[in-house]
PDB file of N, CA and C in Angstrom:
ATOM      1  N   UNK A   1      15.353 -24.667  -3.354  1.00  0.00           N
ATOM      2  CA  UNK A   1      15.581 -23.401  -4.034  1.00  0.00           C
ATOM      3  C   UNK A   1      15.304 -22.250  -3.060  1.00  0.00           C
ATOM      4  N   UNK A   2      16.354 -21.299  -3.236  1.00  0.00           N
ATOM      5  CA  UNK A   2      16.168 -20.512  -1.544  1.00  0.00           C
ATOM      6  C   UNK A   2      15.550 -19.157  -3.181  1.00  0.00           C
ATOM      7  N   UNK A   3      14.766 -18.284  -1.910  1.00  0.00           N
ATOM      8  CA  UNK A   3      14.245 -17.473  -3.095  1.00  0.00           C
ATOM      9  C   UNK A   3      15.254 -15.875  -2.148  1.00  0.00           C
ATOM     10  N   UNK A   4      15.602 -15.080  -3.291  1.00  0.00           N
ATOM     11  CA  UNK A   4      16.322 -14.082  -2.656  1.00  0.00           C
ATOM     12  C   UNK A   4      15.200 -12.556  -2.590  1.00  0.00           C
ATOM     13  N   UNK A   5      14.146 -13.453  -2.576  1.00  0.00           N
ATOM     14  CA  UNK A   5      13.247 -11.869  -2.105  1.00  0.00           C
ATOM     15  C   UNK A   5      12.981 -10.964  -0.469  1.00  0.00           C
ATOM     16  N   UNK A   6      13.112  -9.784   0.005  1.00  0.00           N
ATOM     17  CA  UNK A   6      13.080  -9.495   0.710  1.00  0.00           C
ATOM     18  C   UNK A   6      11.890  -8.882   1.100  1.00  0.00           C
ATOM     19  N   UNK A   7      11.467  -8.489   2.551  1.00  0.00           N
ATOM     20  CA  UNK A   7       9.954  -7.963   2.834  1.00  0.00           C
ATOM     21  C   UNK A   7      10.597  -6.526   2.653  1.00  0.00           C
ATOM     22  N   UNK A   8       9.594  -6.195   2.520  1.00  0.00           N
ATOM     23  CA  UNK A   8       9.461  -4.538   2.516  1.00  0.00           C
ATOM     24  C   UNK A   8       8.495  -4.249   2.891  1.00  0.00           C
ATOM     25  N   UNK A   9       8.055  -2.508   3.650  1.00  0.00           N
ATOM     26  CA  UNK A   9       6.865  -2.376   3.763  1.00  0.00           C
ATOM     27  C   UNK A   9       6.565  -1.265   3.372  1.00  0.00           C
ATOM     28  N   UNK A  10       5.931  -0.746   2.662  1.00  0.00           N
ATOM     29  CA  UNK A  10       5.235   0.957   2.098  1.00  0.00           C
ATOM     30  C   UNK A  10       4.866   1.715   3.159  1.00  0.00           C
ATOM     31  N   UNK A  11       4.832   3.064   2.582  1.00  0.00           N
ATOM     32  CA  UNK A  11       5.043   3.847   3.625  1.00  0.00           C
ATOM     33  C   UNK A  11       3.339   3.910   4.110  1.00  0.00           C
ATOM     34  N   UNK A  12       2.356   3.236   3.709  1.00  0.00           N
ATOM     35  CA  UNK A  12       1.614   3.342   4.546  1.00  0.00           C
ATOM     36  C   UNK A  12       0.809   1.727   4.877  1.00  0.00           C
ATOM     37  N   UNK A  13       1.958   0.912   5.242  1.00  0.00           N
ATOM     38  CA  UNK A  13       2.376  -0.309   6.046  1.00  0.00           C
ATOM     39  C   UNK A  13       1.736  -1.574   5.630  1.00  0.00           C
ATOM     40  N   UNK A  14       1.883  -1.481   4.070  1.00  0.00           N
ATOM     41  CA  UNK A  14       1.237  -2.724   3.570  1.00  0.00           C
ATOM     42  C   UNK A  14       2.980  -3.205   3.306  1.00  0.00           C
ATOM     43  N   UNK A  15       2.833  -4.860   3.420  1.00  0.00           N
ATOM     44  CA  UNK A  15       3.914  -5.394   3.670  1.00  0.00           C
ATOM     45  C   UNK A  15       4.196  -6.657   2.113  1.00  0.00           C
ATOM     46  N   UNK A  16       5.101  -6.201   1.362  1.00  0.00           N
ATOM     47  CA  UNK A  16       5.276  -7.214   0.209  1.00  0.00           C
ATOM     48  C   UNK A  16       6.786  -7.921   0.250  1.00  0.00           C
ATOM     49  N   UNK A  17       7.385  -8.535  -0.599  1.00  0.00           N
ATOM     50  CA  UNK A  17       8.176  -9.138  -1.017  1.00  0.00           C
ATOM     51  C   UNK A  17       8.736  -8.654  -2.662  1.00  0.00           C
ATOM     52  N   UNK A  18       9.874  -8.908  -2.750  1.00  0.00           N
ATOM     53  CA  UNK A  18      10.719  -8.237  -3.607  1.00  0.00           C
ATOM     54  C   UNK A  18      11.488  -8.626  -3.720  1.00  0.00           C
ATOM     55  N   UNK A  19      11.622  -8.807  -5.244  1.00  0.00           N
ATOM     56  CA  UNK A  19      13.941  -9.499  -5.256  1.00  0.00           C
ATOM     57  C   UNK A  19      14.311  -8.619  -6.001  1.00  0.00           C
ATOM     58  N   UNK A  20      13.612  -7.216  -6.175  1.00  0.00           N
ATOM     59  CA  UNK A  20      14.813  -6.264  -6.825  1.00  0.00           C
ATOM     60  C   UNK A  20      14.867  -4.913  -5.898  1.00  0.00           C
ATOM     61  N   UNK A  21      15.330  -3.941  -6.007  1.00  0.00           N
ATOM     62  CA  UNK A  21      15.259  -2.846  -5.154  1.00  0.00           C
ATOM     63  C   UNK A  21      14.002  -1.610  -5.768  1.00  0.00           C
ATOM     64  N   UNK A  22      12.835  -2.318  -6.592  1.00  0.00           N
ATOM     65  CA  UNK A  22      11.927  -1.803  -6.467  1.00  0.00           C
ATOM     66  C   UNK A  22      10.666  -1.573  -5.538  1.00  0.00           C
ATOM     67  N   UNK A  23      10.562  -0.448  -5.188  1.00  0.00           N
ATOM     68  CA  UNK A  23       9.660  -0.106  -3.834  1.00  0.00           C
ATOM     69  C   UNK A  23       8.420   0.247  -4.368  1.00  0.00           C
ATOM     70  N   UNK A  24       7.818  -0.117  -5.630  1.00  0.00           N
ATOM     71  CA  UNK A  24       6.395  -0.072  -5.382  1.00  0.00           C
ATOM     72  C   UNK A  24       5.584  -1.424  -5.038  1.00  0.00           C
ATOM     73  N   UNK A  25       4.844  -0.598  -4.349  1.00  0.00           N
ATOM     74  CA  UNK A  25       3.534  -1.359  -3.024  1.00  0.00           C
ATOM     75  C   UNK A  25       2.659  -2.446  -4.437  1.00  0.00           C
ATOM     76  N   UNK A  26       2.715  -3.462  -4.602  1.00  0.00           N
ATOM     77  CA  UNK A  26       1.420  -4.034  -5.028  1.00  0.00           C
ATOM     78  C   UNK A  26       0.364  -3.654  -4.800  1.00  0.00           C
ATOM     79  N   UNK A  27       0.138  -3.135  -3.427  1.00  0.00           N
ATOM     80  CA  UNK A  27      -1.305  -2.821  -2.897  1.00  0.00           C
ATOM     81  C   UNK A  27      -1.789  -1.654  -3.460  1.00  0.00           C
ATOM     82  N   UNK A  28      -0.741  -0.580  -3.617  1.00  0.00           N
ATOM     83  CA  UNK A  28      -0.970   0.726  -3.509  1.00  0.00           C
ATOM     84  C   UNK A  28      -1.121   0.892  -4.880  1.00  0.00           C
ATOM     85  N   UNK A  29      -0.422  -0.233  -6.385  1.00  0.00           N
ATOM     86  CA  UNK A  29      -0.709  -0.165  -7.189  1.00  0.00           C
ATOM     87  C   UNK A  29      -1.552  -0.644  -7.787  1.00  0.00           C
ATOM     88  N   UNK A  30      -2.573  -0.897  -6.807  1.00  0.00           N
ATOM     89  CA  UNK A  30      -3.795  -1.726  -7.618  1.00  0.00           C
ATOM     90  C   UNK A  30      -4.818  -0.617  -7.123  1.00  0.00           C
ATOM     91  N   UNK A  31      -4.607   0.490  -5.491  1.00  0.00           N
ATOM     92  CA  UNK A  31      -5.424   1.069  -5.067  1.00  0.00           C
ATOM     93  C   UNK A  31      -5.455   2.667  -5.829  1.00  0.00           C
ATOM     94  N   UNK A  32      -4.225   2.520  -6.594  1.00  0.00           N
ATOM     95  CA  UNK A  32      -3.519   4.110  -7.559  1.00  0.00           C
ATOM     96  C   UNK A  32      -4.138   4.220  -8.945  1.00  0.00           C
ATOM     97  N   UNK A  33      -4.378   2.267  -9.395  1.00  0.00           N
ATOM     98  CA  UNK A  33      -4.361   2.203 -10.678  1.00  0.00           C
ATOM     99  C   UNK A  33      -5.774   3.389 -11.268  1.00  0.00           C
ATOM    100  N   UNK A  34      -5.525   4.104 -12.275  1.00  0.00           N
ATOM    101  CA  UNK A  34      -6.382   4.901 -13.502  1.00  0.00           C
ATOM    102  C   UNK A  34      -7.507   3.984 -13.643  1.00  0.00           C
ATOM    103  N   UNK A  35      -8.976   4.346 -13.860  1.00  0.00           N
ATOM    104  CA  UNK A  35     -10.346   3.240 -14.360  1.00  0.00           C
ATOM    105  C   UNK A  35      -9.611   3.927 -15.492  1.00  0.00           C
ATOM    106  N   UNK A  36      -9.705   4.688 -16.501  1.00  0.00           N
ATOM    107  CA  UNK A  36      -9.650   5.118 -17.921  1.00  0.00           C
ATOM    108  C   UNK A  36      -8.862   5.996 -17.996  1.00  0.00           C
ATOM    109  N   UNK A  37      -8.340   5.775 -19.323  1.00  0.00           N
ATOM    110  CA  UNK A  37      -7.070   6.277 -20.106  1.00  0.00           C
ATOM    111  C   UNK A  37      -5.974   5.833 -20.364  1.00  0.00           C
ATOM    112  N   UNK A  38      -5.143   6.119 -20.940  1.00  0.00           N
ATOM    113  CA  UNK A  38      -4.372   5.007 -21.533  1.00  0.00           C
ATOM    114  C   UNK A  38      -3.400   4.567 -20.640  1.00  0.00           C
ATOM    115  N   UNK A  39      -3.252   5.085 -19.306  1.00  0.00           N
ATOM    116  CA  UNK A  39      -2.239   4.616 -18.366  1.00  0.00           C
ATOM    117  C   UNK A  39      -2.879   3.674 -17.608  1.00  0.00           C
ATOM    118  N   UNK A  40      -4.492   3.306 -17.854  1.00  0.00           N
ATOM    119  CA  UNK A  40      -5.139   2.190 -16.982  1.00  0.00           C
ATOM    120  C   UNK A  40      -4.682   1.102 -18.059  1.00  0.00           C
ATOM    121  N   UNK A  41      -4.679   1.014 -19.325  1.00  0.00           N
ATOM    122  CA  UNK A  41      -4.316  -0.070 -19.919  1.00  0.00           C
ATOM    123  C   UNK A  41      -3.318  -0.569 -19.466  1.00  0.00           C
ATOM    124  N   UNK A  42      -1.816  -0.413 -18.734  1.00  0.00           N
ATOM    125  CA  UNK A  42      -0.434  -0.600 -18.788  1.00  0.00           C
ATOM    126  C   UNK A  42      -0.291  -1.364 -17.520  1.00  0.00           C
ATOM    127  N   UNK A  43       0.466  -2.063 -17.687  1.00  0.00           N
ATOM    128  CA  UNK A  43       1.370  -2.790 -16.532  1.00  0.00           C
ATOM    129  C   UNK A  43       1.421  -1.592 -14.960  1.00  0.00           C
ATOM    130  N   UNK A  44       1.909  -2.049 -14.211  1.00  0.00           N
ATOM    131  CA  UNK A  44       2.245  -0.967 -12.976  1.00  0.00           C
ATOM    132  C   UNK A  44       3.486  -0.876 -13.037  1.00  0.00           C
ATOM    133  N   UNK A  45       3.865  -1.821 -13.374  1.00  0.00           N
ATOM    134  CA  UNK A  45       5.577  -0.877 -13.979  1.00  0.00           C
ATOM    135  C   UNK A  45       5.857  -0.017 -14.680  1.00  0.00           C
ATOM    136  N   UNK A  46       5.253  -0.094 -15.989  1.00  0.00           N
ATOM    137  CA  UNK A  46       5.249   0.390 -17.200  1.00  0.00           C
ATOM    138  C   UNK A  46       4.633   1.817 -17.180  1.00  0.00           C
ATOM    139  N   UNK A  47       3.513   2.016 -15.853  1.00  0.00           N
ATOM    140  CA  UNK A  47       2.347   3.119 -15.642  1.00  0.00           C
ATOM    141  C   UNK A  47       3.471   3.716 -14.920  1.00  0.00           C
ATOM    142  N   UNK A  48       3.729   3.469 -13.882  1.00  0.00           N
ATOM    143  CA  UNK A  48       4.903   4.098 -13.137  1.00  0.00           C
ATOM    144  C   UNK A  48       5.648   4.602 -13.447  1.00  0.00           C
ATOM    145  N   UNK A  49       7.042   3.884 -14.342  1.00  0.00           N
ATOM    146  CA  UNK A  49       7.437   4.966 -14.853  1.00  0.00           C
ATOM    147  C   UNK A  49       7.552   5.653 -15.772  1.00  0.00           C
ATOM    148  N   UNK A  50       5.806   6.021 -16.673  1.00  0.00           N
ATOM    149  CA  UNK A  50       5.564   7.161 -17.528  1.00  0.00           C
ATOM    150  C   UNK A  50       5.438   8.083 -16.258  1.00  0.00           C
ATOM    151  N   UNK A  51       4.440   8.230 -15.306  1.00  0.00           N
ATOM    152  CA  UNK A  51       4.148   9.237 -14.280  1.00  0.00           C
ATOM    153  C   UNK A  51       5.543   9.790 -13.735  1.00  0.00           C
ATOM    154  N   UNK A  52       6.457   8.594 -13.264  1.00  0.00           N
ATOM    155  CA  UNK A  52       7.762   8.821 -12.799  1.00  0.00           C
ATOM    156  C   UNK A  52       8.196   9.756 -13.857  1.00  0.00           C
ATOM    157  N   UNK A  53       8.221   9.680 -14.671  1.00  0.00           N
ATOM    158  CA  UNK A  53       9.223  10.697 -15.901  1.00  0.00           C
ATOM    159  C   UNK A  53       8.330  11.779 -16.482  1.00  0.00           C
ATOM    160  N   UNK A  54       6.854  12.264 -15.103  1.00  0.00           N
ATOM    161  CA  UNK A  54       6.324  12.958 -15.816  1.00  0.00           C
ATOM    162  C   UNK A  54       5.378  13.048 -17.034  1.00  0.00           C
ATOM    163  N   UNK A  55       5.318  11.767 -17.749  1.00  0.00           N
ATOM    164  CA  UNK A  55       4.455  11.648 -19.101  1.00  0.00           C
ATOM    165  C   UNK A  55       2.877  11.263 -18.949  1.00  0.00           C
ATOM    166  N   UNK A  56       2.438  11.868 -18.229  1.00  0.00           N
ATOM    167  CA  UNK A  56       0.637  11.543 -17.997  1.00  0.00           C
ATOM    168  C   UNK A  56      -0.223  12.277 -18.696  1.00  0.00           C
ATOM    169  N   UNK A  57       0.065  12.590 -19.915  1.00  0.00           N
ATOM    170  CA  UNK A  57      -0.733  12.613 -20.342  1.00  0.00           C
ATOM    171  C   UNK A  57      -0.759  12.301 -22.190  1.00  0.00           C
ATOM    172  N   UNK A  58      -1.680  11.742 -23.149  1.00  0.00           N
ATOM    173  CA  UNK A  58      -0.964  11.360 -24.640  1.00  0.00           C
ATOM    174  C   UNK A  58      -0.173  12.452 -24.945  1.00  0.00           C
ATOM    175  N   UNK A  59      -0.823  13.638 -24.819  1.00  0.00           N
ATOM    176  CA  UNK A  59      -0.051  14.664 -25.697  1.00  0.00           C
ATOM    177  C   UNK A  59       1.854  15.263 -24.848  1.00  0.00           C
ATOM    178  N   UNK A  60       1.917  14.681 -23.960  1.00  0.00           N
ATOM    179  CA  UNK A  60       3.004  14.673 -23.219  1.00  0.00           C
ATOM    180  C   UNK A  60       4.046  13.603 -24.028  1.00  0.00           C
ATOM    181  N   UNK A  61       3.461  12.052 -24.475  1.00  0.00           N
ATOM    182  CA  UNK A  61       3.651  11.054 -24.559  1.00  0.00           C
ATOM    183  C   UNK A  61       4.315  11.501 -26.223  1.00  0.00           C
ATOM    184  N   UNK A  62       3.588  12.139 -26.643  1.00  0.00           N
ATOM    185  CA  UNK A  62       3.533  12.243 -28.303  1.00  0.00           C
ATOM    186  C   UNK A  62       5.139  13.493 -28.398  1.00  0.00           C
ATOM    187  N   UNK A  63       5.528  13.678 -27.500  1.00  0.00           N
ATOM    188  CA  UNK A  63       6.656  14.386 -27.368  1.00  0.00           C
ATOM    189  C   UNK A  63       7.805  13.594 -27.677  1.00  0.00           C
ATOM    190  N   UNK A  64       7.468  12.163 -27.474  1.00  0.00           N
ATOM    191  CA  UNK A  64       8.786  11.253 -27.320  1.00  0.00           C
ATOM    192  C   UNK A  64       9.017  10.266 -28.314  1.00  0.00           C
ATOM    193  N   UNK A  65      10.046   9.560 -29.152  1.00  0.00           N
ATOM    194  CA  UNK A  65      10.036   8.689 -29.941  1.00  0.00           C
ATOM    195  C   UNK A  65       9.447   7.009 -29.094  1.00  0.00           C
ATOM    196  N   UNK A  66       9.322   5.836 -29.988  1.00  0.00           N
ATOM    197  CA  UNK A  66       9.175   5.071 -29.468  1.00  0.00           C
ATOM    198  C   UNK A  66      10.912   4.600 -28.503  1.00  0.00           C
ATOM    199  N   UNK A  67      11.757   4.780 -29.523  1.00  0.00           N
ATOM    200  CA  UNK A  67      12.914   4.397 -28.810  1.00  0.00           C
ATOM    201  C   UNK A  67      13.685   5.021 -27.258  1.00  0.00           C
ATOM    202  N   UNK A  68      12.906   6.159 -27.396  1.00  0.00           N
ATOM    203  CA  UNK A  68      13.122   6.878 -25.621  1.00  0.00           C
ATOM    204  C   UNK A  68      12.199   6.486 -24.882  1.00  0.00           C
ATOM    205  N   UNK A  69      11.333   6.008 -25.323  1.00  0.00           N
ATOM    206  CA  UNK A  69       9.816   5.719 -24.380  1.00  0.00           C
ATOM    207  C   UNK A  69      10.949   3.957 -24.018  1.00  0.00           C
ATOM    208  N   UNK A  70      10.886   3.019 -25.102  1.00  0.00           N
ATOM    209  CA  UNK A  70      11.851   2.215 -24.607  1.00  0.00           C
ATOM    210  C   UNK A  70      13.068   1.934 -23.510  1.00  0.00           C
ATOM    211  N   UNK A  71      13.616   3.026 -23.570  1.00  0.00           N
ATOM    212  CA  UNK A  71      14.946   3.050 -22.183  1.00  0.00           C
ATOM    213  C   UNK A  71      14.788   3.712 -21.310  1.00  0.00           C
ATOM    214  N   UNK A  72      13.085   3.868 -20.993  1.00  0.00           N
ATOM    215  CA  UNK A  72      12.749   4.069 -19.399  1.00  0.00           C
ATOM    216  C   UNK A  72      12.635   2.837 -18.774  1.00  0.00           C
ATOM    217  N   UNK A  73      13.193   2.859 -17.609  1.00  0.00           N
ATOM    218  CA  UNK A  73      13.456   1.558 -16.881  1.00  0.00           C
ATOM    219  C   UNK A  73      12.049   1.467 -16.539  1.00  0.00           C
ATOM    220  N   UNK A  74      11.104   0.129 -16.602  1.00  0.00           N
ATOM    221  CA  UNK A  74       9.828  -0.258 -16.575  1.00  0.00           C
ATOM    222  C   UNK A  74       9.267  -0.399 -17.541  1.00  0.00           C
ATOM    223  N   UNK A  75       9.184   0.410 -18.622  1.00  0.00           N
ATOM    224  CA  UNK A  75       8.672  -0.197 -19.954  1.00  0.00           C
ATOM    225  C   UNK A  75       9.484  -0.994 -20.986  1.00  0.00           C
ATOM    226  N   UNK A  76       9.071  -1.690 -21.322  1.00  0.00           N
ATOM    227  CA  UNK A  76       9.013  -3.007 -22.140  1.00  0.00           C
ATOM    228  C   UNK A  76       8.163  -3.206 -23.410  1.00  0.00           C
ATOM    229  N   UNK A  77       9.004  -4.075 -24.375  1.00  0.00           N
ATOM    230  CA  UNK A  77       8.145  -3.760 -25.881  1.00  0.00           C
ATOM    231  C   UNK A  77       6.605  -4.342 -25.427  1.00  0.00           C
ATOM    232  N   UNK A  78       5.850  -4.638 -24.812  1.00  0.00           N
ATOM    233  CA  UNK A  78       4.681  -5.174 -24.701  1.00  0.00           C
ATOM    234  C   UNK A  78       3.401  -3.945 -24.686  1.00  0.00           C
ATOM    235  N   UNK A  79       4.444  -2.678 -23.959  1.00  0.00           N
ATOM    236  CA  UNK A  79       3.850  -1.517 -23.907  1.00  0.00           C
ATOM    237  C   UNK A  79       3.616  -0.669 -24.892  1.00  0.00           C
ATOM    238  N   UNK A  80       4.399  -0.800 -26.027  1.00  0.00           N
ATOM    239  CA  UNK A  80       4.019  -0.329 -27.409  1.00  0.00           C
ATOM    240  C   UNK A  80       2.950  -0.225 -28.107  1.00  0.00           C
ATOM    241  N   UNK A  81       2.710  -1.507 -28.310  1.00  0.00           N
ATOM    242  CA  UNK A  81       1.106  -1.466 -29.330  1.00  0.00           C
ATOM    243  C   UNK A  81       0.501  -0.724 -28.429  1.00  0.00           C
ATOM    244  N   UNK A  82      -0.095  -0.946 -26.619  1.00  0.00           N
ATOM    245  CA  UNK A  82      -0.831   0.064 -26.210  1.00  0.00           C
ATOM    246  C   UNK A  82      -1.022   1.498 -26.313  1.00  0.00           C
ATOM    247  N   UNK A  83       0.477   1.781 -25.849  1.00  0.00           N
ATOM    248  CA  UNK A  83       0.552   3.463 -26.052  1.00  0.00           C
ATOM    249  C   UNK A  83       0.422   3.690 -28.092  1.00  0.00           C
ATOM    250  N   UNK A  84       1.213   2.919 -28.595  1.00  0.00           N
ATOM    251  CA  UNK A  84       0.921   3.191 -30.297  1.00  0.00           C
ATOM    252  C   UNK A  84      -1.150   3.460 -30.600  1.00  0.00           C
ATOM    253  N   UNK A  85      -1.656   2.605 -29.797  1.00  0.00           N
ATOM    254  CA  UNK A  85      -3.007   2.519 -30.125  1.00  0.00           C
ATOM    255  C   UNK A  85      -4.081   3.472 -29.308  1.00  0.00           C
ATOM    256  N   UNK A  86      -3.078   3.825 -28.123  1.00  0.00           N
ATOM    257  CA  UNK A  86      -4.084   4.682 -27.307  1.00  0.00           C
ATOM    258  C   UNK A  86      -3.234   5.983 -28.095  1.00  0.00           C
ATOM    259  N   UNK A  87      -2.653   6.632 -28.481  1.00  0.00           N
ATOM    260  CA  UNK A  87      -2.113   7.538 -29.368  1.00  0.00           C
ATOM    261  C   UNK A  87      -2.687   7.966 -30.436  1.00  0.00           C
ATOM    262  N   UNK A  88      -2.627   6.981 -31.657  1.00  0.00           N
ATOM    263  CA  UNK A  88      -3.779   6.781 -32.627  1.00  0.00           C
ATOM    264  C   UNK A  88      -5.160   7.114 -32.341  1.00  0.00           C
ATOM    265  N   UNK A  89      -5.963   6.513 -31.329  1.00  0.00           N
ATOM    266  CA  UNK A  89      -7.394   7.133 -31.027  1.00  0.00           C
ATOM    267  C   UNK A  89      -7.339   8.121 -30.740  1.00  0.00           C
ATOM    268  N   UNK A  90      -6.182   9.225 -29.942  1.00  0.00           N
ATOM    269  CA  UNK A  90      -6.423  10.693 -30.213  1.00  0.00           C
ATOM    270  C   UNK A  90      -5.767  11.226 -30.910  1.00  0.00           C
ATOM    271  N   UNK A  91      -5.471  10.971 -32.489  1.00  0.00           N
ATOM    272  CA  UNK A  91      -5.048  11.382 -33.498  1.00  0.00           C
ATOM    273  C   UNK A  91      -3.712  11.917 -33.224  1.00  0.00           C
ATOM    274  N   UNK A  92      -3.160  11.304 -32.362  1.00  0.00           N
ATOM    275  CA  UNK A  92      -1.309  11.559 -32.010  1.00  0.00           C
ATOM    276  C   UNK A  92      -0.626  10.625 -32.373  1.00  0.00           C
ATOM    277  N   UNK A  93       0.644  11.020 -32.518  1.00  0.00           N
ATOM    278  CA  UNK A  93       1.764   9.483 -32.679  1.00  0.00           C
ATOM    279  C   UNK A  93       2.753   9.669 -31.875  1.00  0.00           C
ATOM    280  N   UNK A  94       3.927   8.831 -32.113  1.00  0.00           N
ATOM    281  CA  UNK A  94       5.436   9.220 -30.888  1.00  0.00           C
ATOM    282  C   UNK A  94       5.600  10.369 -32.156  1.00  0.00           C
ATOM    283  N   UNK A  95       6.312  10.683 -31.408  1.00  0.00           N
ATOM    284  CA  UNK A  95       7.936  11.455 -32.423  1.00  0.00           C
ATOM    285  C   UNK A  95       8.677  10.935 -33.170  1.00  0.00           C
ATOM    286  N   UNK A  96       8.559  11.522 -34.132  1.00  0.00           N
ATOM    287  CA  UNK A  96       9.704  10.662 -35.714  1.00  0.00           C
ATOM    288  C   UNK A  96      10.662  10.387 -35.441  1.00  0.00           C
TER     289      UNK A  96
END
């Protein structure tokens, strides 16, 4: 089984593997990741691109339905209950 991943290296020269044309660093996302708040709960995909689209913070988050938060490329239904529950503890929800 030939694997079709390629090296890549971040721009500050940590070196990974990849089979899609996503360029975030493993390294850099474990050295980026949040201790607290609701973007430390999330995947590094999923964290990425809320920041990518700007949404860092709940009350940013509470701007958006669940179904637009959905067709950002990186999040996935797994990310729901989190953001639904880190939302809820500060008395926010998505958008109707």
């Amino acid at each position: 089984m030939t694997s079709d991943k390629s090296l890549k290296v971040c721009e500050k020269g940590h070196k990974f593997y990849k089979s899609s044309e996503c360029q975030s660093c493993p390294t850099c996302d474990k050295e980026n990741k949040p201790k607290s708040g609701f973007l430390s709960k999330l995947s590094s995909p999923a964290r990425n691109a809320l920041v990518h689209e700007g949404i860092d913070t709940l009350k940013k988050l509470s701007k958006y339905t669940e179904k637009e938060i959905l067709k950002i490329h990186g999040i996935g239904p797994a990310s729901l209950p989190i953001l639904r529950t880190s939302l809820e503890e500060a008395g926010l929800s998505f958008k109707k």
